[in-house]
Protein backbone atom coordinates (compact mmCIF):
# COMPACT_ATOMS: atom_id res chain seq x y z
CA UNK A 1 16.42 -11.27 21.21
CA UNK A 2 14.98 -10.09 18.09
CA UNK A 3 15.94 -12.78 14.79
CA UNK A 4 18.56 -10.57 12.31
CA UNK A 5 18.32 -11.85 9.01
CA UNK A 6 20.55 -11.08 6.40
CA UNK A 7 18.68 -12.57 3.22
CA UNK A 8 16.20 -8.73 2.62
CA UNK A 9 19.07 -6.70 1.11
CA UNK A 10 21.79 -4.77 2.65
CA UNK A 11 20.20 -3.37 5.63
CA UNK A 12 19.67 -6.34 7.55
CA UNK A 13 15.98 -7.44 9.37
CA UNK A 14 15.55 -7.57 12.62
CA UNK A 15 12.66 -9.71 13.16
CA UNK A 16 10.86 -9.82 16.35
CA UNK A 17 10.84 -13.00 18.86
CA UNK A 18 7.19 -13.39 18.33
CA UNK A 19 5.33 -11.56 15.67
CA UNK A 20 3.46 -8.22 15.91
CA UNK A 21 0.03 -8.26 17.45
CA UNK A 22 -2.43 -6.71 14.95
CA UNK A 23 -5.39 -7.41 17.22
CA UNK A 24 -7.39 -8.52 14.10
CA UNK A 25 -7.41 -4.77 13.03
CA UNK A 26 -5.87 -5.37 9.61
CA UNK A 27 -6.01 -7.54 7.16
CA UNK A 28 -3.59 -8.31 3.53
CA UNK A 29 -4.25 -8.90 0.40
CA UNK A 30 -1.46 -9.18 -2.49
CA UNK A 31 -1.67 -9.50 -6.10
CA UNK A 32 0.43 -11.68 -7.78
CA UNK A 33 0.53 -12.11 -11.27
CA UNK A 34 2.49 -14.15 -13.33
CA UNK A 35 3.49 -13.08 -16.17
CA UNK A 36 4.34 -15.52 -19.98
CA UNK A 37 7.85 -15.08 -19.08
CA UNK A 38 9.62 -18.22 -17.96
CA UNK A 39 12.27 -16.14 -16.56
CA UNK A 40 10.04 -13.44 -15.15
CA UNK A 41 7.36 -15.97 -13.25
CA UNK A 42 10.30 -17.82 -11.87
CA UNK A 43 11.84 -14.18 -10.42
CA UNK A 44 8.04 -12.95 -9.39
CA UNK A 45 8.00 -16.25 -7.36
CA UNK A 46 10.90 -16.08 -5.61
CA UNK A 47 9.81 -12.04 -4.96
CA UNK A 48 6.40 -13.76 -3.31
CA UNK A 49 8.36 -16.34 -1.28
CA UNK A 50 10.31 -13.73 0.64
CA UNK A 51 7.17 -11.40 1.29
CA UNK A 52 4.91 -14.06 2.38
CA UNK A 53 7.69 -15.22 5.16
CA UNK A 54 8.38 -11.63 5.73
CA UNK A 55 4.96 -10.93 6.75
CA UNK A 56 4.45 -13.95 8.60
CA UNK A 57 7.52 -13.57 10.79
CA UNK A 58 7.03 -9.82 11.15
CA UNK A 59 3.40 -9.53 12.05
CA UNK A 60 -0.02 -12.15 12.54
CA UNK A 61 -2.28 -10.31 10.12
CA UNK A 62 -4.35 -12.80 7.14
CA UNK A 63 -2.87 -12.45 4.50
CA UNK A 64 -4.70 -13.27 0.89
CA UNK A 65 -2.63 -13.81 -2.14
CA UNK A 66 -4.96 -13.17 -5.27
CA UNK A 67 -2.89 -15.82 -7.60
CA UNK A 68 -3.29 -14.01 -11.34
CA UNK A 69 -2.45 -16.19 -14.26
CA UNK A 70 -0.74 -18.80 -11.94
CA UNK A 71 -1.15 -23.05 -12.94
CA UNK A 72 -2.37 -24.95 -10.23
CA UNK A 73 0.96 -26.87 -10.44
CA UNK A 74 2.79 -23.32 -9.54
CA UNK A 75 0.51 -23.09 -6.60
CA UNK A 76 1.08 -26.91 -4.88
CA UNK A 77 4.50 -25.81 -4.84
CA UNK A 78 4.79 -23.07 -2.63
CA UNK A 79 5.25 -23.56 0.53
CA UNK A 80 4.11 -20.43 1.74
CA UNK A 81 1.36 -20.51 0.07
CA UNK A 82 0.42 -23.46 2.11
CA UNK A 83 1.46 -21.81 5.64
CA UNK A 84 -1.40 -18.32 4.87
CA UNK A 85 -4.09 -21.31 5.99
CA UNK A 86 -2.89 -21.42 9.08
CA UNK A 87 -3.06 -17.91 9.80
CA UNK A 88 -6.92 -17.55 8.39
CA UNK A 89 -5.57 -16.51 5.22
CA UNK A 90 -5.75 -17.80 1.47
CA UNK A 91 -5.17 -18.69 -2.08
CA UNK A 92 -7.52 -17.52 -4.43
CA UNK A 93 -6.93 -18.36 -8.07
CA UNK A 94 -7.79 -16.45 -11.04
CA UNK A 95 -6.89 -16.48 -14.85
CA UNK A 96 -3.92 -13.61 -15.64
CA UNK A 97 -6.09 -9.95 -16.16
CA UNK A 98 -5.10 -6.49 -15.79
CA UNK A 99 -3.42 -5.24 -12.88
CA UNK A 100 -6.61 -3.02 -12.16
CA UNK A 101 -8.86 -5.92 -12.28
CA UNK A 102 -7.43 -7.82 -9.84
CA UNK A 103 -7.25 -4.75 -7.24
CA UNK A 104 -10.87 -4.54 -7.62
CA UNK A 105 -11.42 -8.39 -6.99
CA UNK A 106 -9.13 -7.81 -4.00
CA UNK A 107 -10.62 -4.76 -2.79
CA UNK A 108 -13.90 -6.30 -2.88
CA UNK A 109 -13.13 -9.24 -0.65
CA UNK A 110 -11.62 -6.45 1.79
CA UNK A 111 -14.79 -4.65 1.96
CA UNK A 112 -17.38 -7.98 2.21
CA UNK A 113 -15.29 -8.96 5.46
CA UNK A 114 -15.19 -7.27 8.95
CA UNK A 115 -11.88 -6.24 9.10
CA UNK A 116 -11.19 -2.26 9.47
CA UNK A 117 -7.73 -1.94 7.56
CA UNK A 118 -7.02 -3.34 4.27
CA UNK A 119 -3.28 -3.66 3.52
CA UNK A 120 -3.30 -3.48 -0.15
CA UNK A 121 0.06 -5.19 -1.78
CA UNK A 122 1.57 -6.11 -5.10
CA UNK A 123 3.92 -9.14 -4.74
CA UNK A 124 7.26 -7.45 -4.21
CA UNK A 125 6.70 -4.86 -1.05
CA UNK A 126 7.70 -4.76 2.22
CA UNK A 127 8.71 -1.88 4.76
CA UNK A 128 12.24 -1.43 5.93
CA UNK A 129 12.28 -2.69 9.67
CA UNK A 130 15.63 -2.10 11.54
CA UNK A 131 16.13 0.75 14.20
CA UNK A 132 17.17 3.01 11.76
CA UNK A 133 13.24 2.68 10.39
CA UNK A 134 10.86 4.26 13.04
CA UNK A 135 8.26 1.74 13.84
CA UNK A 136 8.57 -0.24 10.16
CA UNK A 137 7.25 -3.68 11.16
CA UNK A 138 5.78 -2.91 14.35
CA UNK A 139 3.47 0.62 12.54
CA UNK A 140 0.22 -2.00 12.67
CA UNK A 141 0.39 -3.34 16.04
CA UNK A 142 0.89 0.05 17.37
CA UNK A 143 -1.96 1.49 15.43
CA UNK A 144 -4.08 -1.67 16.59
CA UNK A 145 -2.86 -0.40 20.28
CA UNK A 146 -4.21 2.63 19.80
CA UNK A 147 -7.51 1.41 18.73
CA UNK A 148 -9.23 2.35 15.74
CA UNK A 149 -11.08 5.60 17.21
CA UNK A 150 -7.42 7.37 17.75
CA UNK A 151 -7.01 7.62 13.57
CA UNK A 152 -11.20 8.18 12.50
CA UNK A 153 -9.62 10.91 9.85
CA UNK A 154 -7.65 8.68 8.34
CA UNK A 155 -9.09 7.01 5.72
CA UNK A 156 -6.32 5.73 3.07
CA UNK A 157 -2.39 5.88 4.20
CA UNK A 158 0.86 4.80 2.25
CA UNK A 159 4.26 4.44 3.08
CA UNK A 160 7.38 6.71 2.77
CA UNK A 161 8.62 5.46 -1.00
CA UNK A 162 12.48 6.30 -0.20
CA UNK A 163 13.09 6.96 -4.12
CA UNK A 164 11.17 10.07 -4.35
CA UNK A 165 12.34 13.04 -2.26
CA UNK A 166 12.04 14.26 0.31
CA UNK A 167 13.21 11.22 1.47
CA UNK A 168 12.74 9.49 5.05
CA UNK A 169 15.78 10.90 6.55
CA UNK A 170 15.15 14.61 5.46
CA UNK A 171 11.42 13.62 6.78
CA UNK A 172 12.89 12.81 10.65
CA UNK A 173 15.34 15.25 10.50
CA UNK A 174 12.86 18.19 11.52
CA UNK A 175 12.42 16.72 14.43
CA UNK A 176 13.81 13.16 15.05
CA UNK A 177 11.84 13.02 18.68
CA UNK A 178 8.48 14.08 17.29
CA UNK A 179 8.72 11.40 14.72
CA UNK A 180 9.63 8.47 16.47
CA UNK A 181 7.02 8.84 19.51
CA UNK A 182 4.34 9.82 17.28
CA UNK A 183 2.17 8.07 13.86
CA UNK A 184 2.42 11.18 11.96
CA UNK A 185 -0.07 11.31 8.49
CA UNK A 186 0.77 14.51 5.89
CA UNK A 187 -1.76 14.65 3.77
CA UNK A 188 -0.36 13.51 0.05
CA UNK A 189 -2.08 12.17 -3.09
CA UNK A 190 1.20 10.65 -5.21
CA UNK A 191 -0.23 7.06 -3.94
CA UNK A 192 2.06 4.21 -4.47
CA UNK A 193 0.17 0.96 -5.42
CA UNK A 194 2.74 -1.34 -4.22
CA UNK A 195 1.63 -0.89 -0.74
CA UNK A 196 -1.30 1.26 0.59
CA UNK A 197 -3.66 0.85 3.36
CA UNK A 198 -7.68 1.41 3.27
CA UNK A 199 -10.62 1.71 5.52
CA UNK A 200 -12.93 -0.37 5.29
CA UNK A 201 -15.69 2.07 4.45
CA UNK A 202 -19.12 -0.54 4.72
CA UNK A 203 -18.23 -0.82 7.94
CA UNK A 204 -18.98 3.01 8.17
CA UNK A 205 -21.86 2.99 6.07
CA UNK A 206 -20.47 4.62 3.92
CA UNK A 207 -19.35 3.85 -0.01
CA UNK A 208 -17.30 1.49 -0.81
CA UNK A 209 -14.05 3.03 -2.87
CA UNK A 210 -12.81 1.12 -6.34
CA UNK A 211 -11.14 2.64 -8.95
CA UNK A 212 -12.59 2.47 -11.99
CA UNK A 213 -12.42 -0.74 -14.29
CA UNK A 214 -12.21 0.70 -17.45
CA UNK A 215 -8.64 2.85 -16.93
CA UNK A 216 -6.28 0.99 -19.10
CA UNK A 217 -3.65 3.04 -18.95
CA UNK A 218 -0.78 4.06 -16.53
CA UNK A 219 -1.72 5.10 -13.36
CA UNK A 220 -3.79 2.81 -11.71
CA UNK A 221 -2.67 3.87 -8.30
CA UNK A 222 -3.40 7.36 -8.84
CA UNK A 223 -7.06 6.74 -9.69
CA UNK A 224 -7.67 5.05 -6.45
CA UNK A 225 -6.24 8.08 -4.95
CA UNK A 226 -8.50 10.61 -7.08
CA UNK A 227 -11.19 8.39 -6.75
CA UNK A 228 -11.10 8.50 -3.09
CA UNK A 229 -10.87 11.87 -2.62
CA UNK A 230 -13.61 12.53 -5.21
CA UNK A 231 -15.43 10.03 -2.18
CA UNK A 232 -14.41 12.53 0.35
CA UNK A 233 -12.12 10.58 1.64
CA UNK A 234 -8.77 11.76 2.91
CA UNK A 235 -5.03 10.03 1.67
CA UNK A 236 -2.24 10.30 3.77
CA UNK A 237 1.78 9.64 3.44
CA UNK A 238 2.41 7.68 6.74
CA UNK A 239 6.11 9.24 7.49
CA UNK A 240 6.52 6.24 10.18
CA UNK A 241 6.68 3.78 7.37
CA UNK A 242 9.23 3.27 4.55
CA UNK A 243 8.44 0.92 1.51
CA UNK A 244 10.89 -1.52 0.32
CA UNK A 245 10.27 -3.22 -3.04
CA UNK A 246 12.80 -6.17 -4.45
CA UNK A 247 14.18 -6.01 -7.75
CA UNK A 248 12.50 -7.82 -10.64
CA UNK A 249 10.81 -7.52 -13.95
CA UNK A 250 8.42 -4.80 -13.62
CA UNK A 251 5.61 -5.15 -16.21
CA UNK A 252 5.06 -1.54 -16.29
CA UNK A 253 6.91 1.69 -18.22
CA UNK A 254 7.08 4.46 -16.14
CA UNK A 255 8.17 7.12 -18.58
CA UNK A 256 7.17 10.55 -18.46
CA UNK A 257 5.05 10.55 -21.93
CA UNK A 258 3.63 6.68 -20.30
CA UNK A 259 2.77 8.89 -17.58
CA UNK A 260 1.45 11.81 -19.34
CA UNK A 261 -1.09 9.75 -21.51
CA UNK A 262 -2.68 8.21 -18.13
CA UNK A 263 -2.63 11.36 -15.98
CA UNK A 264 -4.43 13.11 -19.00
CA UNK A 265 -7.49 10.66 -19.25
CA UNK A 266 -7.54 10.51 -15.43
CA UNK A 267 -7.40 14.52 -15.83
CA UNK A 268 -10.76 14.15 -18.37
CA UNK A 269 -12.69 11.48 -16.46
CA UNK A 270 -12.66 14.36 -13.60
CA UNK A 271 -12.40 17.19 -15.39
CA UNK A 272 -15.58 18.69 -14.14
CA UNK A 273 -14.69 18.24 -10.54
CA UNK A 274 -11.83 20.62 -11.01
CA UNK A 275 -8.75 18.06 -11.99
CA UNK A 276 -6.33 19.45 -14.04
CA UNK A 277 -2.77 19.04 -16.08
CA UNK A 278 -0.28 20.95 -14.96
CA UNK A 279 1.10 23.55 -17.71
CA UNK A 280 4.19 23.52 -19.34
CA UNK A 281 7.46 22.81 -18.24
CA UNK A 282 9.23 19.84 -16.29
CA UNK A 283 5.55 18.88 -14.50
CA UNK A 284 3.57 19.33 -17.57
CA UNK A 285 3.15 15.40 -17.81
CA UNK A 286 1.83 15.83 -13.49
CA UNK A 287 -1.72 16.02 -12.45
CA UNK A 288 -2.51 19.53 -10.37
CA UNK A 289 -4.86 18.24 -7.78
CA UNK A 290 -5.51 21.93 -6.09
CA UNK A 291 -8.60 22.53 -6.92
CA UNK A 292 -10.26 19.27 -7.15
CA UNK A 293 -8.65 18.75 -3.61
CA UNK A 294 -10.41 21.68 -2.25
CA UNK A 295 -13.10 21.11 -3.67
CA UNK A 296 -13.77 17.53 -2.16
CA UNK A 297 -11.76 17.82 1.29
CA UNK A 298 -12.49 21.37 2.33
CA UNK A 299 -11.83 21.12 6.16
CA UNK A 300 -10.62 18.24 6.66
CA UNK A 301 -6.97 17.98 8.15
CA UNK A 302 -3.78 18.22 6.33
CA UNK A 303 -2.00 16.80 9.02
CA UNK A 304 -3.43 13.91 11.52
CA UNK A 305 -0.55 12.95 14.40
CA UNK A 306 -1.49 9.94 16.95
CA UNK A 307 1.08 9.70 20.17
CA UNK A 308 2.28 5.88 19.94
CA UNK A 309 1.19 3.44 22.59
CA UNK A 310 4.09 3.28 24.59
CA UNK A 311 4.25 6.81 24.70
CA UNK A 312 0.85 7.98 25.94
């Protein structure tokens, strides 16, 4: 019988007996960084504590926490800190820097391993996992029982983020049986840093994909996007998974003119490669990806769909 715990929120988790096989297909990495706060590092903690057991009990991939701006002292204390050895994951400790440094760091490690997937994380995400969710939880061991050859035009994925529409349910209700027996990718570029998965693109022989280090402003998530798809690589919505995120101190503003001022030097850095600014009006602070898209994905799918394991 599946363990239902009550302590994620109001929709309660069902965790499985035993967690979810990922075959060694994927591996996690998670950024944590503390911020001066007193009363923010304790909440970011606490945040970390209940991701790092969520993942544990919910699935057996490594997971590496990339400890930003943490004292040693902080680090001896956490017990589940000390439970990722067990697992073949890690602690790796770094002065506090920029939120786009440490992705890089963490990408990096992803791509010197031998691991396919990267599961990219900040330190407050999770997916929804009850039977209202699709496969939530269980989305990696199915995709590591499909093998990696079933999904070779997928190259970056990201979960349904349930507060931007259309949401999950208006998602499934096209066609509730085509969604839950199949992994169904739409193609989408409105990446969500707080959880996004990557190829591991040595492997391949082909490039390596890092955003930028010199973007200092909003929008570090979308430049990994653009950046990817100025690689030729394609980015997918997974509409089997839905993101959860717990509340906390966000160290980010995510205000339309915030948002403007990034989009627009993302806009410039590719200018040339057909990224635009949308005009006026309600999007005007929005990037218009249409040509830049076609440009660097010109025949490759909008739409990938993979029948689940237990269905084929």
């Amino acid at each position: 019988m599946p363990i239902i715990d009550h302590n994620y929120g109001r929709i309660p988790v069902a965790f499985p007996d035993a967690p979810y096989a990922s075959n060694g297909m994927f591996v996690a990495y998670i950024v944590s960084y503390l911020p001066d706060s007193p009363e923010h590092r304790a909440v970011r903690r606490i945040n970390l504590r209940k991701q790092l057991r969520w993942w544990r009990l919910m699935t057996d991939v490594a997971v590496t926490v990339l400890a930003s701006g943490w004292t040693a002292q902080e680090v001896a204390a956490e017990g589940e800190l000390k439970l990722l050895l067990a697992r073949g994951g890690r602690v790796i400790s770094i002065p506090g820097q920029s939120l786009i440094e440490n992705r890089i760091v963490c990408l990096s490690l992803f791509y010197d391993s031998d691991v396919p997937w990267g599961i990219m994380m900040d330190d407050d995400a999770i997916l929804y996992h009850s039977p209202r969710h699709n496969s939530g939880g269980a989305f990696f061991s199915e995709m590591a029982a499909n093998g990696a050859a079933a999904y070779g035009d997928v190259d970056v994925f990201y979960p349904i983020n349930p507060a931007k529409l259309p949401g999950q349910n208006q998602i499934w209700a096209e066609a509730p049986a085509f969604y839950q027996t199949r992994h169904v990718f739409e193609a989408n570029y409105d990446l969500k840093g707080s959880l996004f998965v990557v190829r591991n693109f040595r492997l391949d022989g082909r490039k390596a994909v890092l955003p930028p280090p010199d973007h200092t402003l909003h929008g570090e998530d979308t430049l990994f996007a653009i950046e990817a798809v100025a690689n030729g690589c394609t980015v997918y919505r997974c509409e089997n998974m839905v993101l959860k995120e717990f509340s906390g101190p966000s160290h980010f503003k995510h205000a339309p003119e915030v948002m403007k001022v990034g989009n627009e030097a993302i806009a410039a850095r590719y200018a040339a490669q057909g990224l635009r600014m949308h005009g006026e009006g309600k999007r005007s602070h929005l990037l218009d990806r249409t040509k830049f898209v076609e440009l660097h994905l010109r025949g490759r799918p909008r739409r990938v769909v993979v029948t689940k394991p237990d269905q084929a």
